[in-house]
PDB file of N, CA and C in Angstrom:
ATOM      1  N   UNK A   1      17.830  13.088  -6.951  1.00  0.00           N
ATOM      2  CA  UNK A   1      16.592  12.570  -7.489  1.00  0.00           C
ATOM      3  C   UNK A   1      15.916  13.720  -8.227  1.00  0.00           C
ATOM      4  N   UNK A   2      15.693  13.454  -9.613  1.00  0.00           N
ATOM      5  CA  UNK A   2      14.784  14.364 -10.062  1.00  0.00           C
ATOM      6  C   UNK A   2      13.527  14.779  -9.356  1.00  0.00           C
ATOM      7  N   UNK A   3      12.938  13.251  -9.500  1.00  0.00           N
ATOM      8  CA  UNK A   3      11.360  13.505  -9.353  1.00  0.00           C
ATOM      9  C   UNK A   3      10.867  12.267  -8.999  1.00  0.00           C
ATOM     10  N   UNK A   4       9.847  11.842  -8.144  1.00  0.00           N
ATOM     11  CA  UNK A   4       9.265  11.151  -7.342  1.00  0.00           C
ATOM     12  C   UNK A   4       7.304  10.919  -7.105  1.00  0.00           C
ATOM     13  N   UNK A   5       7.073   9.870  -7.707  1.00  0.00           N
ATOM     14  CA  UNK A   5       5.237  10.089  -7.620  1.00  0.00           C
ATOM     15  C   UNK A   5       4.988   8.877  -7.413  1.00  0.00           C
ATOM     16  N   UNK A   6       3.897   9.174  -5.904  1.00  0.00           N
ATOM     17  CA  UNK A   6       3.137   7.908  -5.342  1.00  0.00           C
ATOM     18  C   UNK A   6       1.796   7.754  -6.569  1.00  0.00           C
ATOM     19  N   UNK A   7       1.888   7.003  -7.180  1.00  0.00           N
ATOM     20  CA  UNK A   7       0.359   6.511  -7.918  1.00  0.00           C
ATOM     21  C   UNK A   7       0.069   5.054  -7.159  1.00  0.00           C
ATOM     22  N   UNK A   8      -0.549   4.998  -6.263  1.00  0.00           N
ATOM     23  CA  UNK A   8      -0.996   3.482  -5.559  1.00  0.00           C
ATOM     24  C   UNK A   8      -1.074   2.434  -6.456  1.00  0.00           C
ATOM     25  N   UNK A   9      -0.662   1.419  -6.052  1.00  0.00           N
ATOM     26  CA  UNK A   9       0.649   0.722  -5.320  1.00  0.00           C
ATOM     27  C   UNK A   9       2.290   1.269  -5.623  1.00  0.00           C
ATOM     28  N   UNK A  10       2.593   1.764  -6.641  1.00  0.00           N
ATOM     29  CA  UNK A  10       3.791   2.352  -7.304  1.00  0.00           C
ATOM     30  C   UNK A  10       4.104   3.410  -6.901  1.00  0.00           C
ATOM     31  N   UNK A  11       5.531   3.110  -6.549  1.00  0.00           N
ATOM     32  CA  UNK A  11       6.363   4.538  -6.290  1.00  0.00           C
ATOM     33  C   UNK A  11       7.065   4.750  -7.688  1.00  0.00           C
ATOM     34  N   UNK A  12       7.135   5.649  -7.988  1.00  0.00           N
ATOM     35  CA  UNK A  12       7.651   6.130  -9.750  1.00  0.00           C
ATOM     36  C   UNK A  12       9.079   6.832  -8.988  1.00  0.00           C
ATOM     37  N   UNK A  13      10.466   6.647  -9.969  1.00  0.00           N
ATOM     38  CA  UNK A  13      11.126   7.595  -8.965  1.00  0.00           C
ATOM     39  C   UNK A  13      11.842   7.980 -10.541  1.00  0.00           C
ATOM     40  N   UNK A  14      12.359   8.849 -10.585  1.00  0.00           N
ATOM     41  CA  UNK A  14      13.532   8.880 -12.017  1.00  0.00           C
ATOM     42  C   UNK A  14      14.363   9.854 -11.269  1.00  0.00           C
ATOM     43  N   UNK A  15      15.753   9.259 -11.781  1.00  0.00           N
ATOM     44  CA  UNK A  15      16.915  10.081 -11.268  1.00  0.00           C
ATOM     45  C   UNK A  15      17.807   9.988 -12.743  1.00  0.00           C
ATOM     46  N   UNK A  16      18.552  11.089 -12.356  1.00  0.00           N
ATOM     47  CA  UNK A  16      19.535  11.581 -13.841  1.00  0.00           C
ATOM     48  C   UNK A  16      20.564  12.181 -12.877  1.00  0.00           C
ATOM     49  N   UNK A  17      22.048  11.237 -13.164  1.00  0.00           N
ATOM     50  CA  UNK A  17      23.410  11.718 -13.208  1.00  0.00           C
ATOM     51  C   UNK A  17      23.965  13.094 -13.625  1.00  0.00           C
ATOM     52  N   UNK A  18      23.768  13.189 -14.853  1.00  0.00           N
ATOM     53  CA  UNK A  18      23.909  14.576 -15.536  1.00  0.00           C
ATOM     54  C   UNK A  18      25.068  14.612 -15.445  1.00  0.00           C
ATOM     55  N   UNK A  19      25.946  15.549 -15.234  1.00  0.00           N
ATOM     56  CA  UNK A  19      27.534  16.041 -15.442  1.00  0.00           C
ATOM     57  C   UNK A  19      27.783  16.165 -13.695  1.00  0.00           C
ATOM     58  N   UNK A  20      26.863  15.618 -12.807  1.00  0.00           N
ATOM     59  CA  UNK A  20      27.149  15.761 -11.683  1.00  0.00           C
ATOM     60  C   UNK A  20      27.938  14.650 -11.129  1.00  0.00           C
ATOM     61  N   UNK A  21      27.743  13.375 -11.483  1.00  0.00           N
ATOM     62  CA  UNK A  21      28.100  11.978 -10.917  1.00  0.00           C
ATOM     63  C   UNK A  21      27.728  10.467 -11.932  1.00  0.00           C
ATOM     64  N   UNK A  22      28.833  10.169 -12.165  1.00  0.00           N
ATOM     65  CA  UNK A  22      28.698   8.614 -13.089  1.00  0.00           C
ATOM     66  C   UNK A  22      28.340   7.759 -11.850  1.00  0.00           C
ATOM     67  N   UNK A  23      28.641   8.190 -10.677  1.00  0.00           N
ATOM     68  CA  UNK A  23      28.778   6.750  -9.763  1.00  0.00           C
ATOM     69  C   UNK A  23      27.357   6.094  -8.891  1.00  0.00           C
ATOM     70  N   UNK A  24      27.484   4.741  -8.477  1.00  0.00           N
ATOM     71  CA  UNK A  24      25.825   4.262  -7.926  1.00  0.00           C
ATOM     72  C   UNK A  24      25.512   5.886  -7.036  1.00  0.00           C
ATOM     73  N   UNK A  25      24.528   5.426  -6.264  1.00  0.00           N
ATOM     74  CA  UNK A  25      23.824   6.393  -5.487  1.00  0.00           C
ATOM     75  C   UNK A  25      22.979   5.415  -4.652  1.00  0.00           C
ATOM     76  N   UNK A  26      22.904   6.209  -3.379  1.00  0.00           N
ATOM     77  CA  UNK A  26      21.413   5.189  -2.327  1.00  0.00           C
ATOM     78  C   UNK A  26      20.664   6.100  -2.223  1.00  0.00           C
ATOM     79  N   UNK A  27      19.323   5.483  -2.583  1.00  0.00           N
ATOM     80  CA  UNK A  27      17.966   6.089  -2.570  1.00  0.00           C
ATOM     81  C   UNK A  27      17.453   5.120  -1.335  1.00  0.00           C
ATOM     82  N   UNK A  28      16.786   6.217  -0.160  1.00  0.00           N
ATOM     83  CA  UNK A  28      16.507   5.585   0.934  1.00  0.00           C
ATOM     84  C   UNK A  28      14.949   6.252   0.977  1.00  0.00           C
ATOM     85  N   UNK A  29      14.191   5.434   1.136  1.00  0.00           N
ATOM     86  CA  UNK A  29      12.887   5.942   0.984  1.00  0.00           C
ATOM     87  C   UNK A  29      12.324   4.847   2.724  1.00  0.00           C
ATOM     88  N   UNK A  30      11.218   5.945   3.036  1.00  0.00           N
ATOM     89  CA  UNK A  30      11.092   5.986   4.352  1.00  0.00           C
ATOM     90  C   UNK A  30       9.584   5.444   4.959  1.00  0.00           C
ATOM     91  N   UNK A  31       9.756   5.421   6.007  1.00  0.00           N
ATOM     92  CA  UNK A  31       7.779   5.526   6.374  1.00  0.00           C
ATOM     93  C   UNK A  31       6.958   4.247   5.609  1.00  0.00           C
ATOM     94  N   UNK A  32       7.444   3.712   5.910  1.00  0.00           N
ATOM     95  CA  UNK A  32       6.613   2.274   4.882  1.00  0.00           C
ATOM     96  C   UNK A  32       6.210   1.346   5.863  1.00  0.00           C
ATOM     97  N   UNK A  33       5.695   0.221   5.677  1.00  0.00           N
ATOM     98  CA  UNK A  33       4.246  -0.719   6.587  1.00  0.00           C
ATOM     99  C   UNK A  33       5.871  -1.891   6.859  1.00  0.00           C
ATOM    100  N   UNK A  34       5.897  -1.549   8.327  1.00  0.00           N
ATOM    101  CA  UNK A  34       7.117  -2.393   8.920  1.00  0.00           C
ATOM    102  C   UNK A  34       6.607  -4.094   8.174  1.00  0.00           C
ATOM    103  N   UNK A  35       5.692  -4.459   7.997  1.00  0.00           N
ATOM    104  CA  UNK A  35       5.478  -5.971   7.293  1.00  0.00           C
ATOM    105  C   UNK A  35       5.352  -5.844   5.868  1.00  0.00           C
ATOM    106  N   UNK A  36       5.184  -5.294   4.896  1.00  0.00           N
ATOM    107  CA  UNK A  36       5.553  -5.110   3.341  1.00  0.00           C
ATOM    108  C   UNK A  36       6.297  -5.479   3.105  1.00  0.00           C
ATOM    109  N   UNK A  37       5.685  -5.710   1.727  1.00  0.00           N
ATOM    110  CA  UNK A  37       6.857  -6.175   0.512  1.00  0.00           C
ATOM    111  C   UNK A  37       6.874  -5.784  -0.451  1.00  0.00           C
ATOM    112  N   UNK A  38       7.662  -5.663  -1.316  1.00  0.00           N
ATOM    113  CA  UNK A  38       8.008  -4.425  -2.156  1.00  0.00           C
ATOM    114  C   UNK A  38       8.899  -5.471  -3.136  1.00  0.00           C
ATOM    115  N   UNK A  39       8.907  -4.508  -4.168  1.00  0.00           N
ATOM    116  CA  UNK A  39       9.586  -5.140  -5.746  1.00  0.00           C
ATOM    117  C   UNK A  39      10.089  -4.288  -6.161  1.00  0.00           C
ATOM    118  N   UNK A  40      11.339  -4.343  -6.974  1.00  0.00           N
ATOM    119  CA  UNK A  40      12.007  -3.079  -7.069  1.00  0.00           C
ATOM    120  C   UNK A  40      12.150  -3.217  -8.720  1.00  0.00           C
ATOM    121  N   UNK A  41      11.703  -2.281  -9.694  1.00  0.00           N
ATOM    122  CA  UNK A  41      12.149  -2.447 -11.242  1.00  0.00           C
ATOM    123  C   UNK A  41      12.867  -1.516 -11.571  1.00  0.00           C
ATOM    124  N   UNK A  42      13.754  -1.408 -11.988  1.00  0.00           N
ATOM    125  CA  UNK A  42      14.263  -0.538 -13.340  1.00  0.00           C
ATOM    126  C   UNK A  42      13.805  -1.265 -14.665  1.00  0.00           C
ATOM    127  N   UNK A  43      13.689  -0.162 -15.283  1.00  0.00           N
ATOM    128  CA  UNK A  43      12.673  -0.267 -16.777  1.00  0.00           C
ATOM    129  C   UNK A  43      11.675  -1.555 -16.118  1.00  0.00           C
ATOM    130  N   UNK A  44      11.816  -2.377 -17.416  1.00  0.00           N
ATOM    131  CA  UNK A  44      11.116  -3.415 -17.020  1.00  0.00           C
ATOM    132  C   UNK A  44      11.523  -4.739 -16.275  1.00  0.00           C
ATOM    133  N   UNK A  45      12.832  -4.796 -15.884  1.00  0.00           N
ATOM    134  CA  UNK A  45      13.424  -5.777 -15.392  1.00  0.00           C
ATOM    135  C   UNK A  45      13.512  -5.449 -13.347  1.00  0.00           C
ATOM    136  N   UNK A  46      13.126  -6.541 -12.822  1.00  0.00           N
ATOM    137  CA  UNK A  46      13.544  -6.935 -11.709  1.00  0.00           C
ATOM    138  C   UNK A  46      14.415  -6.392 -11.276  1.00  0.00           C
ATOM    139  N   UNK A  47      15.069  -5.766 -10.168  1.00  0.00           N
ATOM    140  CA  UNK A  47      16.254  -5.146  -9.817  1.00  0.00           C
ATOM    141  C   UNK A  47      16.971  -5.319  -8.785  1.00  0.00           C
ATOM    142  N   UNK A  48      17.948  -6.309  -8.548  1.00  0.00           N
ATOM    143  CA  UNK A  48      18.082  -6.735  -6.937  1.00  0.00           C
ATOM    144  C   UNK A  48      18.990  -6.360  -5.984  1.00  0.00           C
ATOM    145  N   UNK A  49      19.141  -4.672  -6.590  1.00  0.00           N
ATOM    146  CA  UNK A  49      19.749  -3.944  -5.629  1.00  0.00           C
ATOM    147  C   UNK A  49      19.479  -3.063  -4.302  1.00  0.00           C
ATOM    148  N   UNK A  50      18.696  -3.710  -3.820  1.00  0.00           N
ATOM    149  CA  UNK A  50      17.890  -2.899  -2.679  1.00  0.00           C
ATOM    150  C   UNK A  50      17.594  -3.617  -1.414  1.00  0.00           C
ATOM    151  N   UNK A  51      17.510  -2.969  -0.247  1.00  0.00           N
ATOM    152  CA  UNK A  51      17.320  -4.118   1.146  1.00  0.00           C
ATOM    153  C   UNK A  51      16.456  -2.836   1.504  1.00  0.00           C
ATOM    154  N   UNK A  52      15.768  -3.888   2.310  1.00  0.00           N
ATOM    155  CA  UNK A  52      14.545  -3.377   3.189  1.00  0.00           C
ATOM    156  C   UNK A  52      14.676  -3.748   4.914  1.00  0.00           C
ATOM    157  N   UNK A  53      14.411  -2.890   5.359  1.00  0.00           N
ATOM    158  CA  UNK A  53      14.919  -3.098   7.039  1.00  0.00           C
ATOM    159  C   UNK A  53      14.004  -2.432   7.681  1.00  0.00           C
ATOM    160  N   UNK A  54      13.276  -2.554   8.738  1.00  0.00           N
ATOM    161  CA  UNK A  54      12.669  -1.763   9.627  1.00  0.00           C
ATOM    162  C   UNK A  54      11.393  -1.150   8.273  1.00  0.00           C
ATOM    163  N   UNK A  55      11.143  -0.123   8.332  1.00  0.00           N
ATOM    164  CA  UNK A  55      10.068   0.624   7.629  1.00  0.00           C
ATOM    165  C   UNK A  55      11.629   1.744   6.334  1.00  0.00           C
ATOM    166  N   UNK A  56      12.267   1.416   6.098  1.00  0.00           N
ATOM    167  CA  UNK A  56      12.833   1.570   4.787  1.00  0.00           C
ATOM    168  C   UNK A  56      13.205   0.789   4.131  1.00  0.00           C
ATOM    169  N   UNK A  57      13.526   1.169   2.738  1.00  0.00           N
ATOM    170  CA  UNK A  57      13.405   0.700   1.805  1.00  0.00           C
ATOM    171  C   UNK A  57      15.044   1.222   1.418  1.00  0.00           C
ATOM    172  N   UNK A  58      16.113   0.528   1.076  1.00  0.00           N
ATOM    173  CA  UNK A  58      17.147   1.401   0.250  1.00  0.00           C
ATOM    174  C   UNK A  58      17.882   0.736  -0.773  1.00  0.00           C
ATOM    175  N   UNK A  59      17.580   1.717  -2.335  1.00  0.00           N
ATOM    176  CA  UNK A  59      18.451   0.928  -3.503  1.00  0.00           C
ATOM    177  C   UNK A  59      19.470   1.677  -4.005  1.00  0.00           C
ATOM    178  N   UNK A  60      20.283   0.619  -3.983  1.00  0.00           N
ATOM    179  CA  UNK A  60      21.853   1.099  -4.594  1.00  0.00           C
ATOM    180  C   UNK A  60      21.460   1.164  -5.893  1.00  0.00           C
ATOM    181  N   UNK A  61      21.254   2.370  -6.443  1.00  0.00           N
ATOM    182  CA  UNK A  61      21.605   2.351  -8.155  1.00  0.00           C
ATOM    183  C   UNK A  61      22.832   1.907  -9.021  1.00  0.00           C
ATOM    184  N   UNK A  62      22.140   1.629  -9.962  1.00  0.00           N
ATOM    185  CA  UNK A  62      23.477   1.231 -10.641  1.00  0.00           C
ATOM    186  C   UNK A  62      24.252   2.539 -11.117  1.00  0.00           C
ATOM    187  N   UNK A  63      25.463   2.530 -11.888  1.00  0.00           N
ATOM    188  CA  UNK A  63      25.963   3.847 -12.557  1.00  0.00           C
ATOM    189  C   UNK A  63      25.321   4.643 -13.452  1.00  0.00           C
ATOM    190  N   UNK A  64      25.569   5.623 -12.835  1.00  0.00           N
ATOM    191  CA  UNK A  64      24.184   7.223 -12.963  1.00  0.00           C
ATOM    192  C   UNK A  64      24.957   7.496 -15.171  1.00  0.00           C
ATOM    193  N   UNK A  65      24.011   8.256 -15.691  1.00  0.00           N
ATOM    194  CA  UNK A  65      24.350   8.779 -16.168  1.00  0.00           C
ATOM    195  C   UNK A  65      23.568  10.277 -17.021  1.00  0.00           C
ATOM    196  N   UNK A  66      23.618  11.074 -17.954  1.00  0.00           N
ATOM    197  CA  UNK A  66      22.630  11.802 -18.538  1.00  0.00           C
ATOM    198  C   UNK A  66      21.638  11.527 -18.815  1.00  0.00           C
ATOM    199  N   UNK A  67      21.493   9.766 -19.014  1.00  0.00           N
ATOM    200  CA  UNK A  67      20.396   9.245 -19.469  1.00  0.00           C
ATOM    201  C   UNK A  67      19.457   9.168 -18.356  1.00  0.00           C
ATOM    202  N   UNK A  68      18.250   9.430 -17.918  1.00  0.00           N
ATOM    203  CA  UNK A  68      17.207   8.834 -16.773  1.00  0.00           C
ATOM    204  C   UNK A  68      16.835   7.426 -16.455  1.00  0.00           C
ATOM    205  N   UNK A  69      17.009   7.264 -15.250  1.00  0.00           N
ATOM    206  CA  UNK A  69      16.918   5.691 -14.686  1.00  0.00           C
ATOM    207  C   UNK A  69      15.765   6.095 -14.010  1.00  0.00           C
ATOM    208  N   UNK A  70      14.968   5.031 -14.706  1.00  0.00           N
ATOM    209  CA  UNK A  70      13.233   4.863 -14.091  1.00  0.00           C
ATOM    210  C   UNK A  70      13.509   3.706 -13.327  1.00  0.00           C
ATOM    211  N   UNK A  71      12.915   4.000 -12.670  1.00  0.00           N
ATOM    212  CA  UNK A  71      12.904   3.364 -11.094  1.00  0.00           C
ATOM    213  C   UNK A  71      11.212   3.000 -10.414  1.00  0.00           C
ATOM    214  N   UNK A  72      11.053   1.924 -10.312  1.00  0.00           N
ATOM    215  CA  UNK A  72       9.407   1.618  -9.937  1.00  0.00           C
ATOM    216  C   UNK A  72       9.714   0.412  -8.742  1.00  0.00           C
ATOM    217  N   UNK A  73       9.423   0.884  -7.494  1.00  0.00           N
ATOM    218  CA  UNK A  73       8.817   0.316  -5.901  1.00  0.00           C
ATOM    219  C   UNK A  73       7.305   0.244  -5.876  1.00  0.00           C
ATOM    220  N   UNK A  74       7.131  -1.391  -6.128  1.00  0.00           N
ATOM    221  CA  UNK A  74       6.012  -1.707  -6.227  1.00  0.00           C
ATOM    222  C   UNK A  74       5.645  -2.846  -5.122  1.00  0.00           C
ATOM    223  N   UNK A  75       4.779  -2.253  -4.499  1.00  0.00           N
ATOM    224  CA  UNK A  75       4.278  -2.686  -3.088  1.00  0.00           C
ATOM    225  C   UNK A  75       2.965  -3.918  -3.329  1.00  0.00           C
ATOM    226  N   UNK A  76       3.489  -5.424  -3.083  1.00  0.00           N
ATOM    227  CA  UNK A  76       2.642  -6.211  -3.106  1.00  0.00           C
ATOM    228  C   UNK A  76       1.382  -6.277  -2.645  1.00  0.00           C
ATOM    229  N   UNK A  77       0.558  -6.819  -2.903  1.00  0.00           N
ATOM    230  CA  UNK A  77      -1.023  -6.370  -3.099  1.00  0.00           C
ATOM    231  C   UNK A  77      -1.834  -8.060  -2.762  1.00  0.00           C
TER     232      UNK A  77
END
């Protein structure tokens, strides 16, 4: 993971592959309100690679590459 910022309600996350890895990845993010609900986007589209269990949150990315995958966990309100 590059880089990661809580701005309330939104978790911002961007990750970049780079020359390290083409392949998915799990981003497991932690400590969250055991009854929440959460929405998961890349760019602007819906993303329905992710399960939520207990107080985490975890999304299978799709295939990494040089390019940055913005990533937004947005916590219903």
């Amino acid at each position: 993971m590059n880089q990661a910022a809580w701005k309330a309600p939104v978790l911002y996350i961007t990750v970049n592959g780079g020359e390290v890895t083409t392949d998915t990845t799990e981003i497991v993010i932690g400590n969250l309100e055991t009854h929440g609900a959460y929405r998961v986007f890349i760019g602007e589209d819906i993303y329905e690679g992710w399960m939520f269990s207990g107080t985490e949150l975890t999304i299978e990315t799709p295939a990494l590459s040089s390019e940055p995958l913005e990533i937004r966990v947005v916590e219903a309100q």
